[in-house]
Protein backbone atom coordinates (compact mmCIF):
# COMPACT_ATOMS: atom_id res chain seq x y z
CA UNK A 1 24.26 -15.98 -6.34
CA UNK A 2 21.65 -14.26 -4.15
CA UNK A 3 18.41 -15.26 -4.84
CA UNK A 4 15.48 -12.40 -5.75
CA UNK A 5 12.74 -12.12 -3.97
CA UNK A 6 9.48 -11.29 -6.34
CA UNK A 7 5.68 -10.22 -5.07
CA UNK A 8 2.95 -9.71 -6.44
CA UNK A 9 1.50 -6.47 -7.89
CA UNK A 10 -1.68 -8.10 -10.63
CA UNK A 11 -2.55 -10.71 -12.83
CA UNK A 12 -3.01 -10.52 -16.59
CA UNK A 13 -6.70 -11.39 -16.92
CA UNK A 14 -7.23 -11.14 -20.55
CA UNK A 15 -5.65 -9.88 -23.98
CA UNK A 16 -7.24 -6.53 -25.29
CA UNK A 17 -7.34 -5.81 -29.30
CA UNK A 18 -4.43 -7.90 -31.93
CA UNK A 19 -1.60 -5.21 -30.72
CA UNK A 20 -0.13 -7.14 -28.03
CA UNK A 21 -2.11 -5.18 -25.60
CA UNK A 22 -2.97 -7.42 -22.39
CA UNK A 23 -5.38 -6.69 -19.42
CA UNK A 24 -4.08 -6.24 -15.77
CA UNK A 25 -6.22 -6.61 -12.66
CA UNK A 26 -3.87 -4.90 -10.32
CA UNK A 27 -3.40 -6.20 -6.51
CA UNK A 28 -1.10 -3.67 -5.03
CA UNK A 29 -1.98 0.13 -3.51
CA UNK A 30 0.62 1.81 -5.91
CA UNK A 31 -0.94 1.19 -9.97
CA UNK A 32 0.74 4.58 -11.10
CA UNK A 33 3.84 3.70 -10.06
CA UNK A 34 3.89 -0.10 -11.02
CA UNK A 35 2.75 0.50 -13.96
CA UNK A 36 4.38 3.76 -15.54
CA UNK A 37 6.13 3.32 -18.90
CA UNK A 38 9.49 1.62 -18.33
CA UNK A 39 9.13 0.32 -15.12
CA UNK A 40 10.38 -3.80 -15.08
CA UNK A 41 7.23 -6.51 -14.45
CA UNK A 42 8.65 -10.07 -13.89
CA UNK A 43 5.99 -13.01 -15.03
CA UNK A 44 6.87 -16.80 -13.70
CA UNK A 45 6.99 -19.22 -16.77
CA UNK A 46 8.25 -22.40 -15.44
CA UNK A 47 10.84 -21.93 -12.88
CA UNK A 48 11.61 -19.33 -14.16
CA UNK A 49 11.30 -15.35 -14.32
CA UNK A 50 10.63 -13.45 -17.59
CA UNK A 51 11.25 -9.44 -17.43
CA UNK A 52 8.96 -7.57 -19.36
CA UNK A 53 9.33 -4.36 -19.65
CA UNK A 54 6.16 -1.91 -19.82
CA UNK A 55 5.91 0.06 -23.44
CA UNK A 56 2.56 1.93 -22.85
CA UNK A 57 -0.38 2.23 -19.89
CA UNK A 58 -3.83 3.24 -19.89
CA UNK A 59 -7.01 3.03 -17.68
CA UNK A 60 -9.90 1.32 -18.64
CA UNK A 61 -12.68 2.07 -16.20
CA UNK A 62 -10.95 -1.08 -12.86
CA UNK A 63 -8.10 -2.28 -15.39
CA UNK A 64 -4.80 -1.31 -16.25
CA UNK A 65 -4.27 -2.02 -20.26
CA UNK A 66 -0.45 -2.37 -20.88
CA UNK A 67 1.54 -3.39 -23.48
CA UNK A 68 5.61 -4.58 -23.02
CA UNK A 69 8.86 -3.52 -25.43
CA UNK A 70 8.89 -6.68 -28.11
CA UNK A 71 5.38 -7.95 -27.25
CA UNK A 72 3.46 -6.81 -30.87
CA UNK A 73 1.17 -8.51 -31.15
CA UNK A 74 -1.92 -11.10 -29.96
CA UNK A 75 0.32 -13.95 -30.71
CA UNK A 76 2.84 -12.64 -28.88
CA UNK A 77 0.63 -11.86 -25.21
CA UNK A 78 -1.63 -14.93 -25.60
CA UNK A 79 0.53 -17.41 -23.76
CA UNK A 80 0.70 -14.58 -20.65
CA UNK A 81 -2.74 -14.59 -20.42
CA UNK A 82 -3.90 -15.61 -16.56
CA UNK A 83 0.00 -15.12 -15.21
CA UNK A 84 0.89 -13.33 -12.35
CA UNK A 85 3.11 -10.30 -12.93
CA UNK A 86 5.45 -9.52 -10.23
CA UNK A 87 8.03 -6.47 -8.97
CA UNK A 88 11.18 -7.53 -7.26
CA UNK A 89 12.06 -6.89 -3.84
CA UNK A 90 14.01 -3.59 -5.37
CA UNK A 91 11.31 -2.38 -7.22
CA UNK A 92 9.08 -2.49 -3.84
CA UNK A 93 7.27 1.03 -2.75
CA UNK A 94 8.62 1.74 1.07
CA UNK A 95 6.16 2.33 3.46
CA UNK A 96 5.82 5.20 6.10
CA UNK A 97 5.54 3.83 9.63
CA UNK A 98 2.80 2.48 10.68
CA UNK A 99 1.86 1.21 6.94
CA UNK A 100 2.29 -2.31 6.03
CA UNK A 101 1.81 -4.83 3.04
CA UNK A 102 -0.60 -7.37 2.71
CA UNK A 103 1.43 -10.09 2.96
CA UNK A 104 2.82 -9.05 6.27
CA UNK A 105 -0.52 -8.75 7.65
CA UNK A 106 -2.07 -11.98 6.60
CA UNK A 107 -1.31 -14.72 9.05
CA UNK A 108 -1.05 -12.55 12.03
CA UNK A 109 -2.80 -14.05 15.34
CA UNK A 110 -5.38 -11.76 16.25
CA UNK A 111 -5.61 -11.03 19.85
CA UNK A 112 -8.28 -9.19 22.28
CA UNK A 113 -6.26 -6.46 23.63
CA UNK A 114 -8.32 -6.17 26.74
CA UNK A 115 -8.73 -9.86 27.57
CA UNK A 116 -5.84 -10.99 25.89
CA UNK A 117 -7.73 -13.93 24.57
CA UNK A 118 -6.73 -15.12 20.52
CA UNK A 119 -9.47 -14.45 18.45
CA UNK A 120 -8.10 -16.21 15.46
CA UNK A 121 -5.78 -15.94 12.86
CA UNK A 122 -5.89 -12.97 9.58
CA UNK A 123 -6.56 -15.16 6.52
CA UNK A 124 -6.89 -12.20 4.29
CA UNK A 125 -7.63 -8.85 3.36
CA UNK A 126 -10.66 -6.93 1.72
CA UNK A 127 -10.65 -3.84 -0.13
CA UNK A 128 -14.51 -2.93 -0.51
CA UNK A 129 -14.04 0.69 -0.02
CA UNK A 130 -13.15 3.19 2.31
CA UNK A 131 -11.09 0.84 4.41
CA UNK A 132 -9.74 -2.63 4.42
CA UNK A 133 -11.07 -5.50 6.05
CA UNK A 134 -9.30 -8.82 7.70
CA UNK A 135 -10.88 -11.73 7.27
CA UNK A 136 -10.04 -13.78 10.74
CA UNK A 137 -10.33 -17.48 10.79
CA UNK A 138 -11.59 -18.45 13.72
CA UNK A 139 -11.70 -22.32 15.30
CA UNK A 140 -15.00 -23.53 15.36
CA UNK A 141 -16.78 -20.87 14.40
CA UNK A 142 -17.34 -18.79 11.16
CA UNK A 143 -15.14 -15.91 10.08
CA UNK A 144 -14.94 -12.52 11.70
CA UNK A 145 -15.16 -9.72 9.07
CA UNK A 146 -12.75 -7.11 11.23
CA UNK A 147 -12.49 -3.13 9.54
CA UNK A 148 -8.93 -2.25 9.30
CA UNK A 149 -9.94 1.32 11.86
CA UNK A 150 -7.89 2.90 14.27
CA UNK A 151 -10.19 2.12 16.81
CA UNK A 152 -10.27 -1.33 16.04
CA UNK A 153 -6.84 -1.93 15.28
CA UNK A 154 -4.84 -0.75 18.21
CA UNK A 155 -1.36 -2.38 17.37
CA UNK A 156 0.38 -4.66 14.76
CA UNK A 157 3.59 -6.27 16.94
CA UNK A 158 5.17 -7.99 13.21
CA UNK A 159 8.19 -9.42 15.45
CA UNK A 160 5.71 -11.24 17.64
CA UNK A 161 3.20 -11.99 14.61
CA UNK A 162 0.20 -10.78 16.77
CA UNK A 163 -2.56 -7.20 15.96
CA UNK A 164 -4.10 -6.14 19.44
CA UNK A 165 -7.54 -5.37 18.76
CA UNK A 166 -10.64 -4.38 19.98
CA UNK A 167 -14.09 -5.82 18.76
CA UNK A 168 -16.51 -3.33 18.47
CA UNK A 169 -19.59 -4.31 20.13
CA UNK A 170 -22.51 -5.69 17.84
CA UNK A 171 -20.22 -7.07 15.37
CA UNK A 172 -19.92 -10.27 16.40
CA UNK A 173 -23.16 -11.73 17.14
């Protein structure tokens, strides 16, 4: 039997109300879609994984408030509170070229495309606002916050686990 692959798409952060409503701080780009009515999330109890399949889904100014088919009730939600939820390889959103996942991103080696010199390695990714940031590790020195820009970020090479890019000047002083 093939083994699924499951990833991440939020965390249940709280319960909401005594209906069985829970809170979801969501960590992928596509909420609507993870998220609509019907759709299968997975949570991990154990070693194992639990469908749950979402009833109802609302916005609540950052949060997604969802309840799940056969989950009434507080009693019911309370021991998912703080789980992960998670799609399955299946249920993941394909990407246009040129567009790629978090996961595939972090752990790159970042290189200098002009000198060619390794600048460190992507440890993970921001979202502040209008565009993402990589957090590079570097050895013996502190962290380079890098924007995710065209102009920064000339190439992503996933075969080769390397992103060619080109420091503006000024940012790290």
């Amino acid at each position: 039997m093939a083994t699924e692959n499951y990833y991440q798409v939020g965390r249940i952060v709280n319960t909401h109300g005594v209906r069985g409503e829970v809170k979801v701080m969501a960590t992928t780009d596509f909420p609507e879609k993870r998220f609509k009515v019907g759709q299968p999330l997975f949570v991990q109890l154990g070693s194992r994984y639990q469908e749950l399949t979402i009833k109802s889904h609302r916005r609540q100014q950052q949060m997604h408030l969802l309840t799940f088919t056969g989950y009434d009730n507080l009693d019911q939600v309370l021991p998912l509170k703080t789980h992960l939820i998670y799609v399955t390889e299946a249920e993941q959103h394909h990407l246009a070229p040129g567009e790629y996942y978090y996961r595939d991103i972090v752990g790159l080696t970042v290189v200098e495309q002009t000198t060619g010199a390794e600048i460190g390695v992507v440890k993970e990714i921001l979202a502040p606002g209008a565009n993402d940031v990589w957090v590079i590790q570097r050895p013996k020195q502190a962290d380079l916050l890098l924007p995710y820009l065209k102009s920064v970020v000339l190439k992503i090479d996933l075969a080769a686990k390397r992103a060619y890019v080109e420091v503006p000047a000024g940012l790290d002083d």
